[in-house]
N, C-alpha and C. Protein backbone atom coordinates (compact mmCIF):
# COMPACT_ATOMS: atom_id res chain seq x y z
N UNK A 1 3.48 -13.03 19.55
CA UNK A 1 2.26 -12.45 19.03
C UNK A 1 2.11 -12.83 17.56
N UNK A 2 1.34 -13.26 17.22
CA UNK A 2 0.61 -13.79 15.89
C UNK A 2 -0.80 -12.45 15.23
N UNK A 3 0.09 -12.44 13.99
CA UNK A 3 -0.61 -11.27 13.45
C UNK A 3 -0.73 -11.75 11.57
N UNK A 4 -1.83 -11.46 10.99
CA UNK A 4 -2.16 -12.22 10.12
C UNK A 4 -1.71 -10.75 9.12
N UNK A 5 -1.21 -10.48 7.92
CA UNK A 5 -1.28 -9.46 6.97
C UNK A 5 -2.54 -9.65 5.97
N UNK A 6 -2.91 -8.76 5.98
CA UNK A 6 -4.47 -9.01 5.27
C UNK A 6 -4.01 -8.55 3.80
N UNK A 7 -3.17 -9.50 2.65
CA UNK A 7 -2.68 -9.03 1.58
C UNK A 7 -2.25 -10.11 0.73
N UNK A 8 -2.94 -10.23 -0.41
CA UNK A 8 -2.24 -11.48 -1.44
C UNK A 8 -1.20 -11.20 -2.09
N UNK A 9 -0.29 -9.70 -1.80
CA UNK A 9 0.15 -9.20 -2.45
C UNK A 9 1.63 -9.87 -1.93
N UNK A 10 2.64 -10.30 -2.75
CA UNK A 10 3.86 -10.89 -2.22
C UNK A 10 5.08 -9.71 -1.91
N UNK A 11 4.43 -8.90 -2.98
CA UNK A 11 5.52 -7.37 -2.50
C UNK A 11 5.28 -6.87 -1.72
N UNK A 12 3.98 -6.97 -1.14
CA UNK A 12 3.05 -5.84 -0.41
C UNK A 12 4.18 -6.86 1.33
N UNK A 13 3.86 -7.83 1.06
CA UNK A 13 3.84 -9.00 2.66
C UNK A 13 5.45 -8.59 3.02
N UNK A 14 6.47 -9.06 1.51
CA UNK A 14 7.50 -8.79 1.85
C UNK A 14 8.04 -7.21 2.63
N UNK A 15 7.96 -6.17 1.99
CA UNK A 15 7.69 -4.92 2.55
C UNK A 15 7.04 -4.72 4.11
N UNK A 16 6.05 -5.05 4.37
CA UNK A 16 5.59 -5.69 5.82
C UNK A 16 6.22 -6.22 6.67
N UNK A 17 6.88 -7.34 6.36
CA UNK A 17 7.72 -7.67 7.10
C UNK A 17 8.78 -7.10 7.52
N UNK A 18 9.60 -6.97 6.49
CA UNK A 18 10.86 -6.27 6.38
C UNK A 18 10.94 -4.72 6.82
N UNK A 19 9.79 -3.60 7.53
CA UNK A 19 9.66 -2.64 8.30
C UNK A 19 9.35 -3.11 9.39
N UNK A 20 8.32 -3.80 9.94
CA UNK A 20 8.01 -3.96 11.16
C UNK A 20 8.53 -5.52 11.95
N UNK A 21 9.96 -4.80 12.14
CA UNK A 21 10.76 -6.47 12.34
C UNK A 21 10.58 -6.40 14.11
N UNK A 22 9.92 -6.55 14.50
CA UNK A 22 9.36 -6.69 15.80
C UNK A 22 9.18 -8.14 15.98
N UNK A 23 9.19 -8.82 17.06
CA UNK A 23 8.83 -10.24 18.10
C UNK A 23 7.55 -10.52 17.15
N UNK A 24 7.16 -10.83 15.98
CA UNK A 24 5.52 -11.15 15.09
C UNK A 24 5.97 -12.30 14.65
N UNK A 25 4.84 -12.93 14.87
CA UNK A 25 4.80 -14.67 14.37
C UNK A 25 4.02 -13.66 12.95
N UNK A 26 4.41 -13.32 11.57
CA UNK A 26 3.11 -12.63 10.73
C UNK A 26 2.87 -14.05 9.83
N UNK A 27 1.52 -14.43 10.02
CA UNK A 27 1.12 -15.07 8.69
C UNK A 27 0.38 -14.63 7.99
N UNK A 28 0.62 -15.16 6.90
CA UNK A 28 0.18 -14.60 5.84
C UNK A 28 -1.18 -15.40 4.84
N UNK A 29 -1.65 -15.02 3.34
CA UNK A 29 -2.80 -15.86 3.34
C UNK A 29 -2.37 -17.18 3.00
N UNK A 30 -1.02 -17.54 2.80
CA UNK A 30 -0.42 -19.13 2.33
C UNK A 30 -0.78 -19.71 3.77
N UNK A 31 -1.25 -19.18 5.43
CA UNK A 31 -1.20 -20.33 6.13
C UNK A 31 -2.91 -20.42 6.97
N UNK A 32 -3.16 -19.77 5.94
CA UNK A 32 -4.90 -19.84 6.41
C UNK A 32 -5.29 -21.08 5.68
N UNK A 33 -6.76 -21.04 5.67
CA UNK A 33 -7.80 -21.86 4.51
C UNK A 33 -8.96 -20.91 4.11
N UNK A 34 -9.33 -21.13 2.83
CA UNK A 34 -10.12 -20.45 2.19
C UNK A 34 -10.10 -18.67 2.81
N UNK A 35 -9.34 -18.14 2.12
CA UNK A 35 -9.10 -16.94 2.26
C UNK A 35 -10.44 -16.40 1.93
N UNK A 36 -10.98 -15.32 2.28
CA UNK A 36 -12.50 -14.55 1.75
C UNK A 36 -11.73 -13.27 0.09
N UNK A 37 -12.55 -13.43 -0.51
CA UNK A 37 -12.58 -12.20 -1.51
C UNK A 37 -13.34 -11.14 -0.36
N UNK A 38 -12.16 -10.23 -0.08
CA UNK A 38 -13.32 -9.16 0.59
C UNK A 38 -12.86 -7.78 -0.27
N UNK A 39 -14.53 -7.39 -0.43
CA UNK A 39 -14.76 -6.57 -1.28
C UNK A 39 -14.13 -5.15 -1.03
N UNK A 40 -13.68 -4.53 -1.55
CA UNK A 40 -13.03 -3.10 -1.03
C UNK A 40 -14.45 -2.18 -1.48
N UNK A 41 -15.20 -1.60 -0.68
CA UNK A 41 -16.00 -0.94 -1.03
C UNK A 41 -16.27 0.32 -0.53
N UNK A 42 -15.09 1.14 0.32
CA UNK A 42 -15.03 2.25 0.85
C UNK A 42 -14.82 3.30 -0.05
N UNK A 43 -15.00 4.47 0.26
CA UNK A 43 -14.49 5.66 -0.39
C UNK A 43 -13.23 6.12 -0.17
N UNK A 44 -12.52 5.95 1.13
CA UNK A 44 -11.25 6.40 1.35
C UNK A 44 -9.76 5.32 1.78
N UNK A 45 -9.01 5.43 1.62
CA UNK A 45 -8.12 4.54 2.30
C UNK A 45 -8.49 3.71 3.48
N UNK A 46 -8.83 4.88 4.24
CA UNK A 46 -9.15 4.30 5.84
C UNK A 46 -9.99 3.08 6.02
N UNK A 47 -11.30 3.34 5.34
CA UNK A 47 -12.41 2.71 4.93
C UNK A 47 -11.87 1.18 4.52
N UNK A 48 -11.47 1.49 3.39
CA UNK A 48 -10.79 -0.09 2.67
C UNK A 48 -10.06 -0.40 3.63
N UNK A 49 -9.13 -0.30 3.86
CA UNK A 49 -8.06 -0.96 5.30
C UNK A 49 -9.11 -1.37 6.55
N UNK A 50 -9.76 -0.98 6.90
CA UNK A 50 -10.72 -1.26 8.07
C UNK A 50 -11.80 -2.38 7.38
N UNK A 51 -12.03 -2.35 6.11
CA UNK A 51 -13.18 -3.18 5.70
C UNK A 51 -11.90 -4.87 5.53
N UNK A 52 -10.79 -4.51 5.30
CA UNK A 52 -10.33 -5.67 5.30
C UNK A 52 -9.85 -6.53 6.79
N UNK A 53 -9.41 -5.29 7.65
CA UNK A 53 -9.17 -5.33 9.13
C UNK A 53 -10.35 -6.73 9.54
N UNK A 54 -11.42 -5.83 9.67
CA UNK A 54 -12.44 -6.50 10.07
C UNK A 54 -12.99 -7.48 9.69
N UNK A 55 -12.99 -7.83 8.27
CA UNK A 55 -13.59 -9.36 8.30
C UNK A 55 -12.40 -10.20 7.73
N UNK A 56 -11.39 -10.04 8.23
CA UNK A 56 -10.52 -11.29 8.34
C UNK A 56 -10.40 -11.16 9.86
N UNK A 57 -10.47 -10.67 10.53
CA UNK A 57 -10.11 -10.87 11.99
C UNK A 57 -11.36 -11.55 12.56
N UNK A 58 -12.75 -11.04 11.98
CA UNK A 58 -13.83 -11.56 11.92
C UNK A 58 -13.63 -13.21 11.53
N UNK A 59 -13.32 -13.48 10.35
CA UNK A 59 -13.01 -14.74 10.19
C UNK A 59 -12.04 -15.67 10.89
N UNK A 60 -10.94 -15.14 10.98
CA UNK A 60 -10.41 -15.96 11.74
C UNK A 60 -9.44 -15.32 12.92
N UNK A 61 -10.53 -14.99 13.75
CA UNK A 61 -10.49 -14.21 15.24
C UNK A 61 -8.69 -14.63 15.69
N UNK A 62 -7.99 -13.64 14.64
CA UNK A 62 -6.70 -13.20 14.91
C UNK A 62 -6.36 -11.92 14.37
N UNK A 63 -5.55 -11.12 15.80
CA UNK A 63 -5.08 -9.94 15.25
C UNK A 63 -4.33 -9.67 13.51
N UNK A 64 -5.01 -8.44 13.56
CA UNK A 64 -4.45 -8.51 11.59
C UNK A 64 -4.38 -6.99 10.81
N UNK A 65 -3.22 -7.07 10.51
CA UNK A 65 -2.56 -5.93 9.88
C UNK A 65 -3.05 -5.70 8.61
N UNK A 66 -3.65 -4.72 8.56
CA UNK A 66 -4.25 -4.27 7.04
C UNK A 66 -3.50 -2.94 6.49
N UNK A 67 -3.83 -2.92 5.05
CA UNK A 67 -3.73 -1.69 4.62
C UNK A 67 -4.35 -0.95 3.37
N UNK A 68 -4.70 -0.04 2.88
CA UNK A 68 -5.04 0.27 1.64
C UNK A 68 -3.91 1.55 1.03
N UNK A 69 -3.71 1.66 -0.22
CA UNK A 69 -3.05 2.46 -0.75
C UNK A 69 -3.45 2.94 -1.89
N UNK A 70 -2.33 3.80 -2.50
CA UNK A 70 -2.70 4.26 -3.55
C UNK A 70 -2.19 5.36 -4.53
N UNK A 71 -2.30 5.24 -5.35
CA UNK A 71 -1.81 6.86 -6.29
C UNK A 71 -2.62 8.00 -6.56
N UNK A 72 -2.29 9.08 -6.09
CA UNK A 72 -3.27 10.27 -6.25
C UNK A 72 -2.94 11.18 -7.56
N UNK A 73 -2.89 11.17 -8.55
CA UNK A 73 -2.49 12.13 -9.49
C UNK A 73 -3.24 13.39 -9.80
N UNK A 74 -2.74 14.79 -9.15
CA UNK A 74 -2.91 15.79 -9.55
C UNK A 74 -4.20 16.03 -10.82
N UNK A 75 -3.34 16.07 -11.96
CA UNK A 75 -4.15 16.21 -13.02
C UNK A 75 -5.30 15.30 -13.24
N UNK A 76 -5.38 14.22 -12.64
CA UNK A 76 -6.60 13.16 -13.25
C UNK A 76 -7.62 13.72 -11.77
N UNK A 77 -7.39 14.62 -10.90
CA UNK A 77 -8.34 15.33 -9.76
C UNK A 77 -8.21 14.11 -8.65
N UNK A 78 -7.12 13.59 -8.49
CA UNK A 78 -6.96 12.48 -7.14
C UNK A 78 -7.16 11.67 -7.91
N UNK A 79 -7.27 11.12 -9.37
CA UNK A 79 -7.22 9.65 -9.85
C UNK A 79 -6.05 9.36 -10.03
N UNK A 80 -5.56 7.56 -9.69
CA UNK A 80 -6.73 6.57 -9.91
C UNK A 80 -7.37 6.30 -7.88
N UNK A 81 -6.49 6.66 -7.21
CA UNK A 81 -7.34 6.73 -5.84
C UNK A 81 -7.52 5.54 -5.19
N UNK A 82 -8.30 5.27 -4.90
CA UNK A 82 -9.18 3.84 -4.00
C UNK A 82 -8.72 2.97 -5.21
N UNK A 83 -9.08 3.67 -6.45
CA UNK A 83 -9.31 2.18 -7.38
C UNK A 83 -8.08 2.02 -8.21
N UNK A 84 -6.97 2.73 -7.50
CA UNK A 84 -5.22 1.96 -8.41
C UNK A 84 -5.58 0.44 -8.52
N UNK A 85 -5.18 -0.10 -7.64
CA UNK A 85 -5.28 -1.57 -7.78
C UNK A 85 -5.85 -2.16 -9.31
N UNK A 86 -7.18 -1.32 -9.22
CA UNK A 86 -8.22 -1.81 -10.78
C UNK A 86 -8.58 -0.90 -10.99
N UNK A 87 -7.88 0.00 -11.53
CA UNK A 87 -7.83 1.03 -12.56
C UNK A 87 -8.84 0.92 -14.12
N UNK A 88 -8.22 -0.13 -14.61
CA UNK A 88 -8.48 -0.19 -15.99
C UNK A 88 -9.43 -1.66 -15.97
N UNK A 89 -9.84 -1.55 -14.29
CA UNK A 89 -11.60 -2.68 -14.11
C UNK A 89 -10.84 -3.60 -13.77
N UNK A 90 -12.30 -4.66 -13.77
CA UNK A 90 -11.98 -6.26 -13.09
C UNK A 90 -10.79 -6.68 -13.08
N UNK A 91 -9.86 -7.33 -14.86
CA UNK A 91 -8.72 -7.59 -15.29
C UNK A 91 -7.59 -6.69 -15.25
N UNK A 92 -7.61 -6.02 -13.97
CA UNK A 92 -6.55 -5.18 -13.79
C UNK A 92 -5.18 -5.83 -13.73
N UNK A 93 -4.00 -5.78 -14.07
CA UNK A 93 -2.64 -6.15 -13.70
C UNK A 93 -2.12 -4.61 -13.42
N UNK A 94 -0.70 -5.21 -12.63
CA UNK A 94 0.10 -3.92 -12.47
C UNK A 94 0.55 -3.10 -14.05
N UNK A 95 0.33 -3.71 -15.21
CA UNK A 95 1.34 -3.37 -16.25
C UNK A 95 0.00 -2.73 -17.21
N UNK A 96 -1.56 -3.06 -16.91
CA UNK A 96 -2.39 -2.51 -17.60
C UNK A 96 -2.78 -1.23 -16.86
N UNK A 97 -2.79 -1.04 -15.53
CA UNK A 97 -2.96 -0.22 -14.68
C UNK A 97 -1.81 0.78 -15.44
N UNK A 98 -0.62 0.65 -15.16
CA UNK A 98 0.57 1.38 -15.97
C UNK A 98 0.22 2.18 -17.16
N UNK A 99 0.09 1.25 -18.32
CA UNK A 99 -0.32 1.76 -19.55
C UNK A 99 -1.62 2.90 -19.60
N UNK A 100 -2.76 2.81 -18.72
CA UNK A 100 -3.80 3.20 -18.82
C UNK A 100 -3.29 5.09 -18.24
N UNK A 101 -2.70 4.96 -17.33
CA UNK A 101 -2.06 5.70 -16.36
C UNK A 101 -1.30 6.73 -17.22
N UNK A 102 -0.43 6.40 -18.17
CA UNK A 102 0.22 6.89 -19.03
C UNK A 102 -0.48 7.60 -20.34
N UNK A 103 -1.27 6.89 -20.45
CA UNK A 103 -2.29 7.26 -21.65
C UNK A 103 -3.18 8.62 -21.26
N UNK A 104 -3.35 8.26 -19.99
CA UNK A 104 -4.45 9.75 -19.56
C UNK A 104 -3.69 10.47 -19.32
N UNK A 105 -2.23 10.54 -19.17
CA UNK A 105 -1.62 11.61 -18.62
C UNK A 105 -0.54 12.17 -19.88
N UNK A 106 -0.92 11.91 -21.27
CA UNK A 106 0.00 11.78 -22.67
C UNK A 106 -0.07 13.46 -22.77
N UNK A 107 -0.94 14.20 -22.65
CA UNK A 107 -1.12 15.61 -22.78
C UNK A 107 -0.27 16.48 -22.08
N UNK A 108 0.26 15.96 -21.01
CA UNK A 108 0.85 16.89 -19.99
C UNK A 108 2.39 16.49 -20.29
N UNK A 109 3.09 17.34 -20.75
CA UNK A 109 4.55 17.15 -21.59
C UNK A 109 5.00 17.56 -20.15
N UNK A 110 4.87 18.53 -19.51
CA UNK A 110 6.45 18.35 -18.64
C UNK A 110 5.84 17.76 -17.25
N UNK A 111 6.97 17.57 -16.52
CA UNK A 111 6.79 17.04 -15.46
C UNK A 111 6.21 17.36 -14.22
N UNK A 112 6.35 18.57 -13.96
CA UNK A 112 6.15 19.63 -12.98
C UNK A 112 4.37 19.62 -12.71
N UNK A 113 3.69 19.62 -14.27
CA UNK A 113 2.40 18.87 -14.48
C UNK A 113 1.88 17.58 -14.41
N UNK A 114 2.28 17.06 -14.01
CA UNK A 114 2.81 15.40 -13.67
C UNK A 114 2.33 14.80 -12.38
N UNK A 115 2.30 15.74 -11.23
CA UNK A 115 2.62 15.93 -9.82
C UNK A 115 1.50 14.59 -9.21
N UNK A 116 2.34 13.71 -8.24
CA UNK A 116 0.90 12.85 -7.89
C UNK A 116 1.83 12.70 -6.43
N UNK A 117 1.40 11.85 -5.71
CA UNK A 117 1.84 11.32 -3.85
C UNK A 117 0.72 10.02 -4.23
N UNK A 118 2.11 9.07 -3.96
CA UNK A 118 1.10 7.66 -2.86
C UNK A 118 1.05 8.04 -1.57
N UNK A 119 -0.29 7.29 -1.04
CA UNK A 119 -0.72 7.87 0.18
C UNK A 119 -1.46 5.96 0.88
N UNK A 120 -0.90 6.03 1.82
CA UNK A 120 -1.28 4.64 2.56
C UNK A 120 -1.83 4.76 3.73
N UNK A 121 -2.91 4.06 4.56
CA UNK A 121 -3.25 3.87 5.48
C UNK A 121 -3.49 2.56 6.10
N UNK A 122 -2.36 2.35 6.99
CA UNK A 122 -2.33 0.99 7.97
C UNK A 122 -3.02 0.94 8.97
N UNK A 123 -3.67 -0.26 9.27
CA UNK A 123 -4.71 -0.22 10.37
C UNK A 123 -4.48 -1.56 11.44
N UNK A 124 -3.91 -1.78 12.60
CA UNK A 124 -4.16 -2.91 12.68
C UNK A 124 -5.37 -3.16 13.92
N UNK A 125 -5.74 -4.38 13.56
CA UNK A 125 -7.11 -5.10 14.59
C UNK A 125 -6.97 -5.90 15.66
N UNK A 126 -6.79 -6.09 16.49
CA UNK A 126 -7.47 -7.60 17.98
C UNK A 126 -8.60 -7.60 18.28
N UNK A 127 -9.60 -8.19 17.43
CA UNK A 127 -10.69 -8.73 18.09
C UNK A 127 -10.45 -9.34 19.51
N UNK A 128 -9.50 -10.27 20.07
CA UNK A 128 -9.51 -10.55 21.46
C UNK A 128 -9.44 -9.20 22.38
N UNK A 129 -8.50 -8.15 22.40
CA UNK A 129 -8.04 -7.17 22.74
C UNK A 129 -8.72 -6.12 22.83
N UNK A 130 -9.39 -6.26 21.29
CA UNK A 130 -10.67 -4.84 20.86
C UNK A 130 -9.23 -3.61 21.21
N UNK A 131 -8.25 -3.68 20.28
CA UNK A 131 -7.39 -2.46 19.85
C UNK A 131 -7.30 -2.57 18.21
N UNK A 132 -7.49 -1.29 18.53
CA UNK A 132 -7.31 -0.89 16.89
C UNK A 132 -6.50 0.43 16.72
N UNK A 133 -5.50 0.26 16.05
CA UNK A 133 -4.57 1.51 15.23
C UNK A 133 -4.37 1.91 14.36
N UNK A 134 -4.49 2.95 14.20
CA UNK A 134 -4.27 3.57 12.65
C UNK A 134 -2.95 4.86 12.52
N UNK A 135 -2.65 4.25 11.03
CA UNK A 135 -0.84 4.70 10.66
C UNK A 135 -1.26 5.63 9.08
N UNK A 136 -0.69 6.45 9.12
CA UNK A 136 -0.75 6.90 7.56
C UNK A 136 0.55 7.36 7.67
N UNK A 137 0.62 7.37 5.64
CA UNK A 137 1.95 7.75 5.28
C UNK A 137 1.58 8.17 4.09
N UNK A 138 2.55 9.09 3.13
CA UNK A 138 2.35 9.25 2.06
C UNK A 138 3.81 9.82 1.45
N UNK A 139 4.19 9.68 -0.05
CA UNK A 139 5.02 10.05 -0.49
C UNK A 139 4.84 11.12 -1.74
N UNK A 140 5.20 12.38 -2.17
CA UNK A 140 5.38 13.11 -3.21
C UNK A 140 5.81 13.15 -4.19
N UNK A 141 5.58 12.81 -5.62
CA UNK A 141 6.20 12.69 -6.36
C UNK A 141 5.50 13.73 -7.69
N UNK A 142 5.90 12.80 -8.82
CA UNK A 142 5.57 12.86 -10.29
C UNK A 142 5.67 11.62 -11.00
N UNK A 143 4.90 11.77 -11.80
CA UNK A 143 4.52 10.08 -12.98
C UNK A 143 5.77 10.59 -13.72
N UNK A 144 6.52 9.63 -14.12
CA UNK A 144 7.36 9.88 -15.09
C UNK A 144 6.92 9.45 -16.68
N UNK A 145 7.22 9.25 -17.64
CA UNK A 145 7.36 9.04 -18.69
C UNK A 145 6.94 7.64 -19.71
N UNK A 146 7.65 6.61 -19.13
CA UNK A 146 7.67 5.82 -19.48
C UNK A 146 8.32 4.64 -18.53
N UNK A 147 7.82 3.64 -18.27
CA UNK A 147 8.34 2.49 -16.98
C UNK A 147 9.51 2.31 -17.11
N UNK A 148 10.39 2.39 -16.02
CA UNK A 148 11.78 2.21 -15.40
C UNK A 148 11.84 1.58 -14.58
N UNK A 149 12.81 0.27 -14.44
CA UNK A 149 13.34 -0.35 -13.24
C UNK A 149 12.74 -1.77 -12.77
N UNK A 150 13.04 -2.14 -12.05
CA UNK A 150 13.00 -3.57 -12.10
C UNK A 150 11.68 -4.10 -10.55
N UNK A 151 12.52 -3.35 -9.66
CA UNK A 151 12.00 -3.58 -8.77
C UNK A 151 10.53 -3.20 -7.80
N UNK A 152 10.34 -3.61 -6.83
CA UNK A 152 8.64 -3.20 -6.87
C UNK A 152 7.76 -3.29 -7.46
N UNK A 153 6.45 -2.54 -6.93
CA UNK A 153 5.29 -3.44 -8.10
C UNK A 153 4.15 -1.97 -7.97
N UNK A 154 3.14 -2.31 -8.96
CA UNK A 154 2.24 -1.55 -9.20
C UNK A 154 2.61 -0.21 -9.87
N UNK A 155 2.32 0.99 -9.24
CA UNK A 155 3.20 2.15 -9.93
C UNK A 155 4.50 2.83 -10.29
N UNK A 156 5.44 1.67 -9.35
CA UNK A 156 6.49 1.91 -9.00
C UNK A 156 7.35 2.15 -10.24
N UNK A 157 7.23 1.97 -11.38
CA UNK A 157 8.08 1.76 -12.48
C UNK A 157 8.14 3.62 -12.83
N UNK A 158 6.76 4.01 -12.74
CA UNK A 158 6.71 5.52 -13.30
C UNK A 158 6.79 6.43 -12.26
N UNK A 159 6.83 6.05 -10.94
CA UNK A 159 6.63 6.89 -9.68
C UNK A 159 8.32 7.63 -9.66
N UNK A 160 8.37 8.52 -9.63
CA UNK A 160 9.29 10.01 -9.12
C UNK A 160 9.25 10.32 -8.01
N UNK A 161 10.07 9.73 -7.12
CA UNK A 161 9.53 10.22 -5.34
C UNK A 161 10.37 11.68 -5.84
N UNK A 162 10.07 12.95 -5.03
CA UNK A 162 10.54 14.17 -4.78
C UNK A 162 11.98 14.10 -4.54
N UNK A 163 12.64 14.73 -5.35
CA UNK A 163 13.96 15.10 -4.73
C UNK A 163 14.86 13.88 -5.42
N UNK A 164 15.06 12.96 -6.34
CA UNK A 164 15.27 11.74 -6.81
C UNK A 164 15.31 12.00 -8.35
N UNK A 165 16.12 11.40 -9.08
CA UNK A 165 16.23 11.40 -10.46
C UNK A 165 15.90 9.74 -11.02
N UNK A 166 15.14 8.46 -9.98
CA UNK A 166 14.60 7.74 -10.06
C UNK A 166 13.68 7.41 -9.65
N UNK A 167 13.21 6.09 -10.35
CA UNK A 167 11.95 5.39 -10.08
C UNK A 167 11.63 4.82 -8.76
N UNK A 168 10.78 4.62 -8.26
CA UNK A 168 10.49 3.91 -7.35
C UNK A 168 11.45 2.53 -7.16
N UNK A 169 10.67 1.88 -8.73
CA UNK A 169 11.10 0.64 -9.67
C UNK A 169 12.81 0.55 -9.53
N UNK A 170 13.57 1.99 -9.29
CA UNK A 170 14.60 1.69 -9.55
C UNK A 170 15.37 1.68 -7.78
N UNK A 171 14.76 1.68 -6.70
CA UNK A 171 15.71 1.83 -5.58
C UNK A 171 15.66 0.77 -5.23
N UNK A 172 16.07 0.40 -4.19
CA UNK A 172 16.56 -0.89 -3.46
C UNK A 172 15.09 -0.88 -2.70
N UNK A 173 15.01 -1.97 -2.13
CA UNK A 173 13.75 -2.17 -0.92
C UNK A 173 14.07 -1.32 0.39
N UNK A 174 15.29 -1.51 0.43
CA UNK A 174 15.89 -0.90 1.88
C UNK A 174 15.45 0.83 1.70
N UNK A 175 15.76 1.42 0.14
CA UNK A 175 15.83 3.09 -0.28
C UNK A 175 14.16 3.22 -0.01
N UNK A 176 13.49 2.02 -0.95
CA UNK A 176 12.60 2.18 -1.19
C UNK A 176 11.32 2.14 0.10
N UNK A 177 11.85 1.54 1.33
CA UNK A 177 10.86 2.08 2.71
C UNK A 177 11.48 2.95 3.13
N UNK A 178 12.47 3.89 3.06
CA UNK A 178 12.97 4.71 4.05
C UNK A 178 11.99 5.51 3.43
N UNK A 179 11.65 5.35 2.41
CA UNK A 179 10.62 6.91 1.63
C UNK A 179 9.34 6.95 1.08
N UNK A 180 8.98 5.28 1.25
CA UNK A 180 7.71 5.10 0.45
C UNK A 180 6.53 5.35 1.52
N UNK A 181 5.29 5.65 1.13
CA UNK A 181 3.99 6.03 1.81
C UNK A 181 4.18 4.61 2.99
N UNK A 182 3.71 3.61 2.17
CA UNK A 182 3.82 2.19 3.62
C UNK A 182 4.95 2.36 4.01
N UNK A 183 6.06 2.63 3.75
CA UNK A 183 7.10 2.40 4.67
C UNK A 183 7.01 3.37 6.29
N UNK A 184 6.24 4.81 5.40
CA UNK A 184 6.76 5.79 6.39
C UNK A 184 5.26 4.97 7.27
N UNK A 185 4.01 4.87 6.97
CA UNK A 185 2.81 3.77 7.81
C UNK A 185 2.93 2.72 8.51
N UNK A 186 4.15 2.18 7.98
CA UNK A 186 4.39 1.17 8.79
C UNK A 186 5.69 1.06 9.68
N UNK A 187 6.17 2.28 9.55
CA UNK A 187 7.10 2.70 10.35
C UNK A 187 6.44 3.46 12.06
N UNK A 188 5.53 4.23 11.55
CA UNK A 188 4.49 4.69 12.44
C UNK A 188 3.77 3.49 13.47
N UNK A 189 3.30 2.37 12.38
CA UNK A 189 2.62 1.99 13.20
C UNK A 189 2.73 0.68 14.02
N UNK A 190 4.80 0.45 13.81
CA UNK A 190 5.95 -0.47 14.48
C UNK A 190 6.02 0.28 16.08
N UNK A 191 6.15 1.70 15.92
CA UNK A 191 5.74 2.57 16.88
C UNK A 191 4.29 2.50 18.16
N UNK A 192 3.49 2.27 17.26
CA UNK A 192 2.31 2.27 18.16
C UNK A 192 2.11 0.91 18.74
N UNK A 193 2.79 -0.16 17.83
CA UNK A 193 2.41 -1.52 17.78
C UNK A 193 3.69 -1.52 19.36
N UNK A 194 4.60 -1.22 19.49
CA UNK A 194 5.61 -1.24 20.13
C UNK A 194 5.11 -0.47 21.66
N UNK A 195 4.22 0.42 21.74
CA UNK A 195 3.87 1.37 23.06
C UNK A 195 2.16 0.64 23.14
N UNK A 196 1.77 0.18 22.44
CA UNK A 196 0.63 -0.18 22.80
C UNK A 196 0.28 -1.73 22.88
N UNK A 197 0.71 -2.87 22.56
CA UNK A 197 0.71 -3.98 22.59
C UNK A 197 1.65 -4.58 23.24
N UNK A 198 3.18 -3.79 22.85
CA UNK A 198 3.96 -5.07 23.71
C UNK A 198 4.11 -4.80 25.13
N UNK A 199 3.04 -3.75 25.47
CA UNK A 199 3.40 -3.46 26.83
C UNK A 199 2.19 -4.10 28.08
């Protein structure tokens, strides 16, 4: 089975893979041509994951694993939300996203005030098949302080999963899906992919 990851993201693909180690030919956008800019223009997770679902499978009529994610922080009222990725606009990087993140949250000295959960929703598509599934996951934490750790990408440097005296940034890949939002989504939806396709 050939399944396309709908993600330019190299952490995002690796992570993907490395949960849903199932019988998948997965390619990725290195074995397409002309990948589409598709616009994320939903309001919720679901939305974005399905808007990407669909017009890459649309394009190139192969089943395809999507997802959208994100950081919810308490105090900013569910920001940055849909728009982590580009937080701080167009020229977003993971490390300006960071800084910006930190800056709005400079008022709130302890941690306990801090409080945020990544929250993910995996979707996958067969246009031949016409199946579609949907996986959510999410993890609990707090923004910490100041960026820690090496590993992972996007919020991971300041993320506090619950119950942990580290970063996201700081666990292994292996620590870091047993507990992260996609891990526990794509753990779910190795599950569905497993009772509903390979059968």
């Amino acid at each position: 089975m050939k399944v396309l990851i709908a993600s330019k993201n190299d952490g995002k693909i690796k992570e993907i893979k490395s949960t849903i180690d199932l019988r998948v030919d997965f390619l990725t956008y290195q074995d397409v041509s002309n990948w589409p800019q598709v616009r994320e223009t939903g309001q919720t997770f679901q939305e974005n994951a399905l808007i990407k679902a669909h017009t890459l499978a649309s394009k190139y009529n192969i089943a395809v694993l999507s997802d959208d994610s994100g950081l919810e922080v308490d105090a900013l009222d569910g920001k940055p939300g849909v728009y982590s990725s580009r937080y701080v606009g167009a020229r977003a990087t993971d490390k300006r996203n960071v800084e910006k993140l930190l800056k709005d949250l400079h008022r709130y000295i302890y941690l306990e005030k801090r409080s945020a959960r990544f929250r993910c929703v995996a979707i996958y598509f067969d246009p031949k098949k016409n199946i579609e599934l949907t996986a959510e996951g999410k993890v609990e934490g707090s923004i910490g302080f100041e960026p820690v750790g090496e590993n992972g990408f996007g919020y991971d440097p300041v993320f506090i999963p619950k119950g942990y005296n580290a970063t996201m940034a700081q666990l292994s890949l292996s620590e870091k899906n047993a507990i992260s939002h996609r891990g526990k989504a794509l753990k779910k939806m190795k599950k569905l992919l497993q009772q509903k396709v390979s059968t």
